[in-house]
Protein backbone atom coordinates (compact mmCIF):
# COMPACT_ATOMS: atom_id res chain seq x y z
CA UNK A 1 69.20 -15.90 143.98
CA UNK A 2 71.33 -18.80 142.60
CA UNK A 3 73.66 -18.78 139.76
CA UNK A 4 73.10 -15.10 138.72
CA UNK A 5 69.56 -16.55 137.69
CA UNK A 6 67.34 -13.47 135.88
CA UNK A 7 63.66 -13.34 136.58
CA UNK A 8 61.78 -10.95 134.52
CA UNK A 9 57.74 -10.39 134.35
CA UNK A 10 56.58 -11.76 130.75
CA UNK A 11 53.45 -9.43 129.67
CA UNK A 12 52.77 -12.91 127.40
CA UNK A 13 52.56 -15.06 129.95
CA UNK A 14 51.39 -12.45 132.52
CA UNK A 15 53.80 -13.70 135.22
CA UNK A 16 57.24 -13.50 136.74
CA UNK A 17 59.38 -16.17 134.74
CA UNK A 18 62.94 -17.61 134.88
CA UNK A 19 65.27 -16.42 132.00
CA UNK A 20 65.98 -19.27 130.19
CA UNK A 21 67.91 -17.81 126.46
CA UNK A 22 67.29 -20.12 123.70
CA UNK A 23 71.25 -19.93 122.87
CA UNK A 24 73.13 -18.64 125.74
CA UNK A 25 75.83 -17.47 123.39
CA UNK A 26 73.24 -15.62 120.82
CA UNK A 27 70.72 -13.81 122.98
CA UNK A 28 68.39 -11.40 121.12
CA UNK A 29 66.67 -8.87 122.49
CA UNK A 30 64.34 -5.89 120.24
CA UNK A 31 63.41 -2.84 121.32
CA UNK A 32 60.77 -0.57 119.50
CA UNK A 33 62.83 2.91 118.79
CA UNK A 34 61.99 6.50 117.69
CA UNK A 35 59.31 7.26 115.30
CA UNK A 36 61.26 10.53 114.17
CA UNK A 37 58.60 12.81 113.21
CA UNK A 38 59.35 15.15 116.91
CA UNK A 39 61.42 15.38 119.14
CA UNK A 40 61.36 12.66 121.75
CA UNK A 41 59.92 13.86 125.19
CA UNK A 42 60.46 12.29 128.95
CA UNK A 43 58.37 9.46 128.01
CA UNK A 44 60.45 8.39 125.48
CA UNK A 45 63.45 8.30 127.52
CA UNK A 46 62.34 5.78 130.24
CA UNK A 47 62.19 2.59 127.72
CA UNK A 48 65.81 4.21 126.23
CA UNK A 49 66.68 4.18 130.26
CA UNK A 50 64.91 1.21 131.45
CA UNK A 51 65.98 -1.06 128.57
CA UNK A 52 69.44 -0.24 128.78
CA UNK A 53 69.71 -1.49 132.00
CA UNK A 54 68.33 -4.62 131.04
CA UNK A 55 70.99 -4.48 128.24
CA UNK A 56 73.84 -3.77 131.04
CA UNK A 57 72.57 -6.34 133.47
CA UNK A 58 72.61 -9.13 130.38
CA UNK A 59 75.77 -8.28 129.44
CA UNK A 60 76.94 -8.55 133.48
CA UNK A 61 75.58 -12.01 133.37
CA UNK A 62 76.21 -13.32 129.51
CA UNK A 63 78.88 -11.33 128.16
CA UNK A 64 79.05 -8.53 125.87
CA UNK A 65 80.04 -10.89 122.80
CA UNK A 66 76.67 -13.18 123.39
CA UNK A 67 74.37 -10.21 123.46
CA UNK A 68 72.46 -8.76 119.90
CA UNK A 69 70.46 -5.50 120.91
CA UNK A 70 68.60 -4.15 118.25
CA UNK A 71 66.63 -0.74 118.45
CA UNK A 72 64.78 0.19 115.56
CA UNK A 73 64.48 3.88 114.00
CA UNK A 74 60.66 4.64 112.15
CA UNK A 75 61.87 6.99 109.28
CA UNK A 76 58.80 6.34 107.24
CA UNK A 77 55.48 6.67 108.76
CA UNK A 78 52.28 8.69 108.36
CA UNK A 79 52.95 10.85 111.61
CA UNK A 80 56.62 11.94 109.77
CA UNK A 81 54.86 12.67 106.18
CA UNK A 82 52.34 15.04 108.13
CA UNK A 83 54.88 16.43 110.60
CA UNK A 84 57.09 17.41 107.59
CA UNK A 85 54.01 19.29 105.88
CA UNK A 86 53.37 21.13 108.60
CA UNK A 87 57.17 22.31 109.11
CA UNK A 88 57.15 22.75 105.73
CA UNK A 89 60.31 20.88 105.16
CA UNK A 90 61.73 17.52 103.44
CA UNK A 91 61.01 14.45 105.02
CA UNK A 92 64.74 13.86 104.69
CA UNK A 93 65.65 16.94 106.48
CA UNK A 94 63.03 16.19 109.34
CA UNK A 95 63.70 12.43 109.87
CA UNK A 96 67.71 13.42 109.73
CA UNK A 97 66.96 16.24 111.98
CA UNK A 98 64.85 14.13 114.75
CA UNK A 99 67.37 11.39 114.15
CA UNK A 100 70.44 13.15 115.06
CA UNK A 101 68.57 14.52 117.98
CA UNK A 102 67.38 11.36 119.38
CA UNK A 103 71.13 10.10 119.33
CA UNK A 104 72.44 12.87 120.85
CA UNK A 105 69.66 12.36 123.81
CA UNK A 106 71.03 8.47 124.69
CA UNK A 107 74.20 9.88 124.75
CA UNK A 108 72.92 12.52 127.23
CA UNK A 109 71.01 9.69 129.01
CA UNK A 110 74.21 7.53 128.91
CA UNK A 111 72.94 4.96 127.15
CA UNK A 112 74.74 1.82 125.75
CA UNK A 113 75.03 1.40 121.74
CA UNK A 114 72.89 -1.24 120.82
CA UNK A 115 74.08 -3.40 118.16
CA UNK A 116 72.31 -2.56 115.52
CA UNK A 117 70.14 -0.17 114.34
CA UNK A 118 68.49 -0.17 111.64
CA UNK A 119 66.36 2.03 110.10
CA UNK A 120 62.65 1.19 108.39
CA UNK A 121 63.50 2.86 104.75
CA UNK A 122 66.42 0.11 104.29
CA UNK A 123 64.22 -2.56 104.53
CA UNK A 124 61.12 -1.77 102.60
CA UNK A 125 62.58 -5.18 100.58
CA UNK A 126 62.20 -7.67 103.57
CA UNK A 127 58.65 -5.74 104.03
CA UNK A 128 57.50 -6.65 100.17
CA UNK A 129 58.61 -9.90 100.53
CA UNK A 130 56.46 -10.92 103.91
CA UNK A 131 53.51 -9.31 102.76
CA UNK A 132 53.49 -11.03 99.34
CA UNK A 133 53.89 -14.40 101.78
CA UNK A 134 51.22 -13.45 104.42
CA UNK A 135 49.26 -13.35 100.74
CA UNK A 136 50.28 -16.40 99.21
CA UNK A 137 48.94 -17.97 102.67
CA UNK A 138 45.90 -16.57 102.88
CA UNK A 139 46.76 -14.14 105.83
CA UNK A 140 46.40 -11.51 104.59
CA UNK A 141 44.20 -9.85 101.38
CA UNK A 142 44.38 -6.64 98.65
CA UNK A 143 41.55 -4.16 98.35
CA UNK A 144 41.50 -0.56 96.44
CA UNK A 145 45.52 -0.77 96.19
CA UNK A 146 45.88 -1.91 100.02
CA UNK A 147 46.86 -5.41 101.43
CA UNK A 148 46.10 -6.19 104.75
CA UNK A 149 46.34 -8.78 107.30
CA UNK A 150 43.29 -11.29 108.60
CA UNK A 151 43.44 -11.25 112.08
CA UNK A 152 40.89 -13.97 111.91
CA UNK A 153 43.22 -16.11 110.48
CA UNK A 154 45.83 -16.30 113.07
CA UNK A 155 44.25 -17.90 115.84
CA UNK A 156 46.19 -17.19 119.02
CA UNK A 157 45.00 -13.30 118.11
CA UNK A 158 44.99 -10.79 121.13
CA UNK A 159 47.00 -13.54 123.73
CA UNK A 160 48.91 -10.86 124.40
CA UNK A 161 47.04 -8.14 125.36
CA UNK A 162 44.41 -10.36 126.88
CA UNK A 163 41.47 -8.88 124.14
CA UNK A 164 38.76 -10.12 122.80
CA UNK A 165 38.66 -9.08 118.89
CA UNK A 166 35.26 -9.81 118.85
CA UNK A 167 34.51 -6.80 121.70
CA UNK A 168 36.85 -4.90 120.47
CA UNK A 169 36.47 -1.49 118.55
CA UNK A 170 38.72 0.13 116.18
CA UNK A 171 40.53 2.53 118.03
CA UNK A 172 44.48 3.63 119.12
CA UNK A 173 46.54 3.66 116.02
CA UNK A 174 44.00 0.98 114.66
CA UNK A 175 43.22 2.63 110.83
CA UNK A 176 39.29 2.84 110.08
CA UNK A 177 38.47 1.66 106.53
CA UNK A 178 35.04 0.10 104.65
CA UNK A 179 37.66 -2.24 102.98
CA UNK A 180 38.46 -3.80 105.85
CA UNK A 181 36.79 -7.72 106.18
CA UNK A 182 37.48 -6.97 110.11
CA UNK A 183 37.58 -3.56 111.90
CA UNK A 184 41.16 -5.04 113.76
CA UNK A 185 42.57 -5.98 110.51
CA UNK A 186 45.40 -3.87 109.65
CA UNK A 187 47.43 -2.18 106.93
CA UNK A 188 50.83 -4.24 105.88
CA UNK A 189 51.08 -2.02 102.60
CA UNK A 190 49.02 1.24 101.60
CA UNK A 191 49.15 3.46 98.20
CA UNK A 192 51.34 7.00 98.08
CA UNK A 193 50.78 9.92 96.44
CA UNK A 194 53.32 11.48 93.98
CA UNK A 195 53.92 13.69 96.90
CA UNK A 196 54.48 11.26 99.20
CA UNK A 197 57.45 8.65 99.85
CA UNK A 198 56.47 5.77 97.74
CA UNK A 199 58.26 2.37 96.61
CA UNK A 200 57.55 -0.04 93.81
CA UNK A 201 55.74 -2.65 95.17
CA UNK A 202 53.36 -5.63 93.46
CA UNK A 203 50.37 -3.97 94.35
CA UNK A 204 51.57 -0.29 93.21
CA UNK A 205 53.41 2.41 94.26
CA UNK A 206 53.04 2.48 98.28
CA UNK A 207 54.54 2.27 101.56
CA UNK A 208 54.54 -0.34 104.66
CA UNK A 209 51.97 0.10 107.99
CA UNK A 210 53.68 0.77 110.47
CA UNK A 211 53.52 -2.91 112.11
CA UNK A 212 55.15 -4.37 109.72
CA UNK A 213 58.81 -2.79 110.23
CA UNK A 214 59.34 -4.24 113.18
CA UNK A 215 58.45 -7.96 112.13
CA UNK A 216 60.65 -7.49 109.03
CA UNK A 217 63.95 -5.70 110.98
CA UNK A 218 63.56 -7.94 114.01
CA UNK A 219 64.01 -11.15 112.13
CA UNK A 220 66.45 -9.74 109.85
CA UNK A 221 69.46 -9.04 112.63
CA UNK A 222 67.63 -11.52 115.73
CA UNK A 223 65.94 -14.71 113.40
CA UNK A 224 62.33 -16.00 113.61
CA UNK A 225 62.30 -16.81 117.33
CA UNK A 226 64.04 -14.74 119.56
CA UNK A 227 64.51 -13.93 123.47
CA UNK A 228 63.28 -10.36 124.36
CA UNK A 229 61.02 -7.83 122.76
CA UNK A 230 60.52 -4.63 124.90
CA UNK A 231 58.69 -1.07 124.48
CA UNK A 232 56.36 0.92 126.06
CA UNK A 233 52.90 -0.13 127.55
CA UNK A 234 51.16 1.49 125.03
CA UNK A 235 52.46 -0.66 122.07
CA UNK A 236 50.91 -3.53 123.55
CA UNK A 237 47.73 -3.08 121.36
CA UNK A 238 47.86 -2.67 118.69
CA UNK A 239 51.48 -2.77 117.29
CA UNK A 240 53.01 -5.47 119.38
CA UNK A 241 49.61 -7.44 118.88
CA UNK A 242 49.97 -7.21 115.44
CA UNK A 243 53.51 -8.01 115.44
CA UNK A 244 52.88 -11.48 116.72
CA UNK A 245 50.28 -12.45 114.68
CA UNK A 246 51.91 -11.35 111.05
CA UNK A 247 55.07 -12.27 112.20
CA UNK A 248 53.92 -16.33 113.43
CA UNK A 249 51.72 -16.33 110.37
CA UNK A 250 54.69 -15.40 107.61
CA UNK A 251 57.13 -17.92 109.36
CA UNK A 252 54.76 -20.75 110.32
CA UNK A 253 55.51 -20.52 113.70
CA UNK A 254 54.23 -20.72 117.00
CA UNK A 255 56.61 -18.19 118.76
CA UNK A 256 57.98 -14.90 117.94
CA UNK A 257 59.33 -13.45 120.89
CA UNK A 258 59.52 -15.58 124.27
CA UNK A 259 59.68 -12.90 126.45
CA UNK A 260 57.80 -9.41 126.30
CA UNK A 261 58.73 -6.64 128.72
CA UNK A 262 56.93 -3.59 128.63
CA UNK A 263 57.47 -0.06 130.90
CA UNK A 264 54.73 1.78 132.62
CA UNK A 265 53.51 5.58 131.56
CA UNK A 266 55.15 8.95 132.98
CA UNK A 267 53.32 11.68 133.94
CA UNK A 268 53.70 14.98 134.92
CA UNK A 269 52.39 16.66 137.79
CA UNK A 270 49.83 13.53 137.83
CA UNK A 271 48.65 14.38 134.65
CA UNK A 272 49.26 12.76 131.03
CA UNK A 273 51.10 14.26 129.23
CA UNK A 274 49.79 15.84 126.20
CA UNK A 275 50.45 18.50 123.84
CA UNK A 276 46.89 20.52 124.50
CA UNK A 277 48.04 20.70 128.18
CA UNK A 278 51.44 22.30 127.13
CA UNK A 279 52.91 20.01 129.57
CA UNK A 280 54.90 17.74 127.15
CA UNK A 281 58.97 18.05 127.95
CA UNK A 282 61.33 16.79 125.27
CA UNK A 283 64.70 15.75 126.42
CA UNK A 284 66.54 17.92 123.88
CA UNK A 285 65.26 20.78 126.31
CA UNK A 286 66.30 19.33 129.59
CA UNK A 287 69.94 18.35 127.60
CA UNK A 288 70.28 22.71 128.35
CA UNK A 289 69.44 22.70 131.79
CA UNK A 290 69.73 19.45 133.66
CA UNK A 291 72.54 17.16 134.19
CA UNK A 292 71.53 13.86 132.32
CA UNK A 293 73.08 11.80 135.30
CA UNK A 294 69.63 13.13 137.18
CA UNK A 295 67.29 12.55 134.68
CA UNK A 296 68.69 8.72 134.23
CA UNK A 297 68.61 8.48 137.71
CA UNK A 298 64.87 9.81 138.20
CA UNK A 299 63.80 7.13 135.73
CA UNK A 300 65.46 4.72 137.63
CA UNK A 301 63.45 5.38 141.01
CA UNK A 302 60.51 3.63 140.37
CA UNK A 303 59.98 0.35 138.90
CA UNK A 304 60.20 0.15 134.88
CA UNK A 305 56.58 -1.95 135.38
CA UNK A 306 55.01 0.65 136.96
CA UNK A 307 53.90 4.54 136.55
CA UNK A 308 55.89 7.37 137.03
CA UNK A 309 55.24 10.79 137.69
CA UNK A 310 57.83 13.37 136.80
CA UNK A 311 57.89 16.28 138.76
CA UNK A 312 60.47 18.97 140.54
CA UNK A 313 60.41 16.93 143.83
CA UNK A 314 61.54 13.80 141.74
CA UNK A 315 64.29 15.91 140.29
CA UNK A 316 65.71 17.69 143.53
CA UNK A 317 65.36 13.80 145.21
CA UNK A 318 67.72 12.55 142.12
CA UNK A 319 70.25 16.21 142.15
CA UNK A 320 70.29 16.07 145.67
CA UNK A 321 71.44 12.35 145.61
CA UNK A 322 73.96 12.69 143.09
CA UNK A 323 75.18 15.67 145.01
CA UNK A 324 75.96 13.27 147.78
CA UNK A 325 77.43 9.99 146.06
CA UNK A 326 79.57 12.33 144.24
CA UNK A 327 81.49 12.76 147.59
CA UNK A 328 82.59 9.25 147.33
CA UNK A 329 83.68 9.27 143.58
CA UNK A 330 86.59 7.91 142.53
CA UNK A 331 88.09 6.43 139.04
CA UNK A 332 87.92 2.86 139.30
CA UNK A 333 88.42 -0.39 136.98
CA UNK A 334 87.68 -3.23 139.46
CA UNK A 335 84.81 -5.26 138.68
CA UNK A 336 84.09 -6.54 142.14
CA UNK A 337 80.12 -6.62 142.29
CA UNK A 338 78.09 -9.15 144.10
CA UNK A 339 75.94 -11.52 144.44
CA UNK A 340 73.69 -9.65 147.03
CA UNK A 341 74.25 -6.46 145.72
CA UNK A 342 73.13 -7.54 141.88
CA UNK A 343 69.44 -9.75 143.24
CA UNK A 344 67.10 -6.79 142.83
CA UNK A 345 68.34 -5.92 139.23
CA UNK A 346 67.99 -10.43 138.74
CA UNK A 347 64.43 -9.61 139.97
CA UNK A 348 63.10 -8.12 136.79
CA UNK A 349 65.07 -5.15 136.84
CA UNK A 350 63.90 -3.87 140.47
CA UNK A 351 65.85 -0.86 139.94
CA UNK A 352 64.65 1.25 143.50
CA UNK A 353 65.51 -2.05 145.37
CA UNK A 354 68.87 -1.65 144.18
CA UNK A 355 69.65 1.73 144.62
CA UNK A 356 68.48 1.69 148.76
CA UNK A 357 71.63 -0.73 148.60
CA UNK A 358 73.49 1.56 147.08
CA UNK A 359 72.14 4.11 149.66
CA UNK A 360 73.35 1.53 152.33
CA UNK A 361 76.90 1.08 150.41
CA UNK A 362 77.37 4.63 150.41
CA UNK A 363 76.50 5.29 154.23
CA UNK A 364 79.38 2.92 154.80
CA UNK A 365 81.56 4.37 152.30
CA UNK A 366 81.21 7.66 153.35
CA UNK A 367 82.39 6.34 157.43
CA UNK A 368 85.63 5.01 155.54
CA UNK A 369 84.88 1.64 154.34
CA UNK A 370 86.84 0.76 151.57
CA UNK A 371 85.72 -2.30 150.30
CA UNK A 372 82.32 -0.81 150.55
CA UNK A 373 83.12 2.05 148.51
CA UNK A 374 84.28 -0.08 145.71
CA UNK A 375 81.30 -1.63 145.34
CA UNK A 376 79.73 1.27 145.71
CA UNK A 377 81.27 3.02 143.00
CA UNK A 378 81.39 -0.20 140.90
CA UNK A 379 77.55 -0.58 141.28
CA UNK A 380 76.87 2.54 140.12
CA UNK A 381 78.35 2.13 136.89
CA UNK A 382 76.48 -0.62 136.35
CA UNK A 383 73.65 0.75 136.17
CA UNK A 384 75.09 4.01 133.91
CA UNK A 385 75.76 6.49 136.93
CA UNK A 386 78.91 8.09 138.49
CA UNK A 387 80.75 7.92 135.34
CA UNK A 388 81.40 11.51 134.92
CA UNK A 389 84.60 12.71 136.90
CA UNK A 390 83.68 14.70 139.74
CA UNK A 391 85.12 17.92 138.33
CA UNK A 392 82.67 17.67 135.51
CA UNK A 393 79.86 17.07 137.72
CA UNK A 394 81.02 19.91 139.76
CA UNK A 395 81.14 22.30 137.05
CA UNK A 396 77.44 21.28 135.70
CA UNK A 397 76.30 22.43 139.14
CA UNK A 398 77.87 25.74 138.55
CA UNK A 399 76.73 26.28 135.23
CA UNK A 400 74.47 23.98 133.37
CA UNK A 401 72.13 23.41 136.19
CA UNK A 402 70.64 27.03 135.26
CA UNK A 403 68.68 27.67 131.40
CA UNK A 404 69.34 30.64 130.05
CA UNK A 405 67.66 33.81 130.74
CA UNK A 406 66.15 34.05 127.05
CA UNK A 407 64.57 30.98 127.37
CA UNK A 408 63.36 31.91 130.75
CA UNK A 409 61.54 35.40 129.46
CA UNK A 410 59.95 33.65 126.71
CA UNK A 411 58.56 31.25 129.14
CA UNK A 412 56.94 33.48 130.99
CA UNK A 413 55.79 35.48 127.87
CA UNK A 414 53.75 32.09 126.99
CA UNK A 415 52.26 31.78 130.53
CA UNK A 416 51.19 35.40 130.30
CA UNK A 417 49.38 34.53 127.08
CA UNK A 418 47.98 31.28 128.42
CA UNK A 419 46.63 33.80 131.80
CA UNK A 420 45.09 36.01 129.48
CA UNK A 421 42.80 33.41 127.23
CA UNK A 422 42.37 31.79 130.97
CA UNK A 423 44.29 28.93 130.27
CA UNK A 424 45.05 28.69 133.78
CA UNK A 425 46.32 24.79 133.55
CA UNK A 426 48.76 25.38 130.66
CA UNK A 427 49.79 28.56 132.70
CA UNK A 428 50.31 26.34 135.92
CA UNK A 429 52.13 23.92 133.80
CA UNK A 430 54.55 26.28 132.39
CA UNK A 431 55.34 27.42 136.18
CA UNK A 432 55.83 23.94 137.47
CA UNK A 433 58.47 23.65 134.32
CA UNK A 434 60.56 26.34 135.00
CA UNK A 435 60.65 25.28 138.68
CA UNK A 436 61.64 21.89 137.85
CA UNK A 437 64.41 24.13 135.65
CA UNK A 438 65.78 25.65 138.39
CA UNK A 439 63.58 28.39 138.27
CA UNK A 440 61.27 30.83 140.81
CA UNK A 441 58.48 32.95 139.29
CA UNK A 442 56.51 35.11 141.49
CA UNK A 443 53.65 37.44 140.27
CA UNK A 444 53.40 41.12 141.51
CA UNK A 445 50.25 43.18 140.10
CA UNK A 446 50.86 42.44 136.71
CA UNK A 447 54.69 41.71 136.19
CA UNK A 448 56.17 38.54 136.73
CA UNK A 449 59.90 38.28 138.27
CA UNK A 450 61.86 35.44 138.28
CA UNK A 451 65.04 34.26 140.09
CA UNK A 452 67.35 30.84 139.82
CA UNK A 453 66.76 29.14 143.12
């Protein structure tokens, strides 16, 4: 690996490419954030994880002062207007609410500040503005109060997802409407109610899709053409599709983003997650009962590219570990990292290949090595770990490693419920939880006991 030289896989391209910045001293990067209608679960935190390496490694490389990371915040979107309903509160209080929550989870996952981030309501301006220019060009069109965008009109439509439009249905996040000229084409602005959020807008009061935020808050803080857009696999089609296309078509432009990174799904137990399998963990509740050091590091065990399955083994492996590099901690300032030690993070992010060198580092720490242990220790904070004293760490062993006993009976109240309607998987699910928790349940007759491990 020459000259600190990054490699990362380009979903665009679909291959491994050199990173090549299109102004070494202004490199952009966009990340698609928190739509803050829940609270975000364990699949939300690996792009917050996975991208903020990325972040840290650029910075390693570039310099902090040549980096603009921008993650985005959703605070208007049909999800949050029907999540509010249902909680029977304000969509202020919810999206402040979710917000606050979501900030207080990167913290927890020791995550970087990006440099911005901006939030969709304070740029409903820039979002009025494109979509009166996708019009003017014929990309896009208004029926019954709605505008939305051609997809036949940008040619280069579904290059990134590798689709077909034309054997493609209407599906994930994709709106079904008689108005439409094509089922793909999608919403850039939509009516409100006088009960819903609504702004003033050519074609009436309304709101923006969803699609369009991104477009809009991405060019205001990174330009037309940036370096890196990143997100989840599952925003590949349709949002980061759709991106693209009005996003080229508004600015005349061939390229939007040059490089497009995207992280693989978690599971747990092997199963997706959903909310009808009660199997769904938000970080908020780990934040009570697991050091976030593990959880950051249990993200960082398997490839960003590829799946993950989150489970109590994956959690002991990542305690367990911790328990042991802890042995070696000391404070230190020295930034005396490597060439050999930084390739697998230069080879798109190949987080596992890295840590079996820290692994290695450590083993030779731990027989007295000193240069080893700085290294050591100085490649772990690179990548966000070992940067709690060892006192705290200690004391979250003691203390924090265990939920609470309340939370524990009305666990097992739920399961008991869920054994009774014969909802044995959401019953097995709540088990495996607690256990991953810290937390033994065994079943006598019909009572349930429970000890901390």
């Amino acid at each position: 690996m020459k000259n600190n030289q990054i490699n990362l896989f380009n979903t665009l391209t679909g291959k491994k490419e050199n990173f090549i910045p299109i102004n070494q001293k202004k490199i952009g990067m966009y990340v698609c954030g928190p739509t803050v209608y829940d609270f975000p679960h364990i699949g939300n935190a690996r792009p917050l994880v996975a991208f903020d390496v990325l972040y840290r490694v650029l910075i390693k490389i570039f310099g902090k002062k040549n980096i603009t990371y921008v993650r985005n915040i959703t605070d208007i979107d049909d999800k949050i207007i029907e999540s509010s309903k249902n909680k029977k509160i304000s969509i202020k209080e919810l999206t402040s609410k979710i917000t606050k929550s979501f900030h207080d989870d990167c913290k927890y996952l020791n995550c970087l500040k990006p440099s911005f981030e901006p939030k969709a309501t304070e740029h409903i301006k820039g979002m009025i503005s494109m979509t009166e220019n996708l019009l003017k060009n014929n990309h896009a069109y208004e029926k019954d109060k709605h505008v939305y965008f051609s997809i036949n009109s940008f040619q280069n439509y579904g290059k990134l997802s590798k689709k077909n439009p034309d054997e493609l249905v209407a599906g994930a996040r994709v709106e079904v409407s008689k108005s439409k000229k094509h089922p793909l084409d999608f919403v850039l602005w939509k009516p409100s109610s006088n009960e819903d959020p609504g702004w003033t807008s050519p074609w009436g009061r309304g709101r923006p899709g969803w699609h369009l935020e991104c477009s809009v808050m991405s060019e205001k803080f990174l330009g037309k053409n940036f370096d890196i857009h990143g997100g989840g696999l599952d925003l590949i089609f349709p949002h980061h599709e759709n991106e693209i296309a009005q996003s080229c078509c508004a600015n005349n432009a061939e390229k939007f983003a040059n490089y497009w990174l995207h992280n693989g799904y978690v599971t747990f137990n092997k199963e997706k997650m959903s909310k009808s399998l009660g199997n769904i963990i938000t970080i908020e509740k780990m934040r009570k009962s697991i050091n976030g050091q593990v959880i950051r590091l249990a993200l960082l065990s398997s490839h960003y590219k590829q799946p993950l399955d989150w489970n109590e083994n994956l959690i002991k492996e990542s305690k367990n570990t911790l328990d042991k590099w802890y042995t070696q901690f000391e404070n230190i300032n020295e930034d005396v990292l490597n060439e050999d030690l930084l390739e697998p993070l230069l080879e798109d992010i190949n987080t596992p290949g890295y840590i079996a060198k820290l692994h290695l580092l450590y083993d030779k720490a731990s027989k007295g090595d000193s240069s080893s242990k700085k290294l050591f220790l100085a490649g772990c904070k690179l990548i966000g770990l070992l940067e709690e004293d060892r006192e705290t760490w200690n004391k979250f062993k003691k203390s924090t490693s265990m939920i609470d006993e309340k939370t524990i009976q009305n666990k097992i109240k739920d399961r008991d419920e869920a054994r009774k309607k014969g909802d044995y998987k959401l019953a097995d699910n709540i088990r495996k939880e607690l256990e991953s928790s810290g937390v033994i349940i065994e079943d006598k007759g019909d009572k349930t006991f429970w000890k901390y491990k």
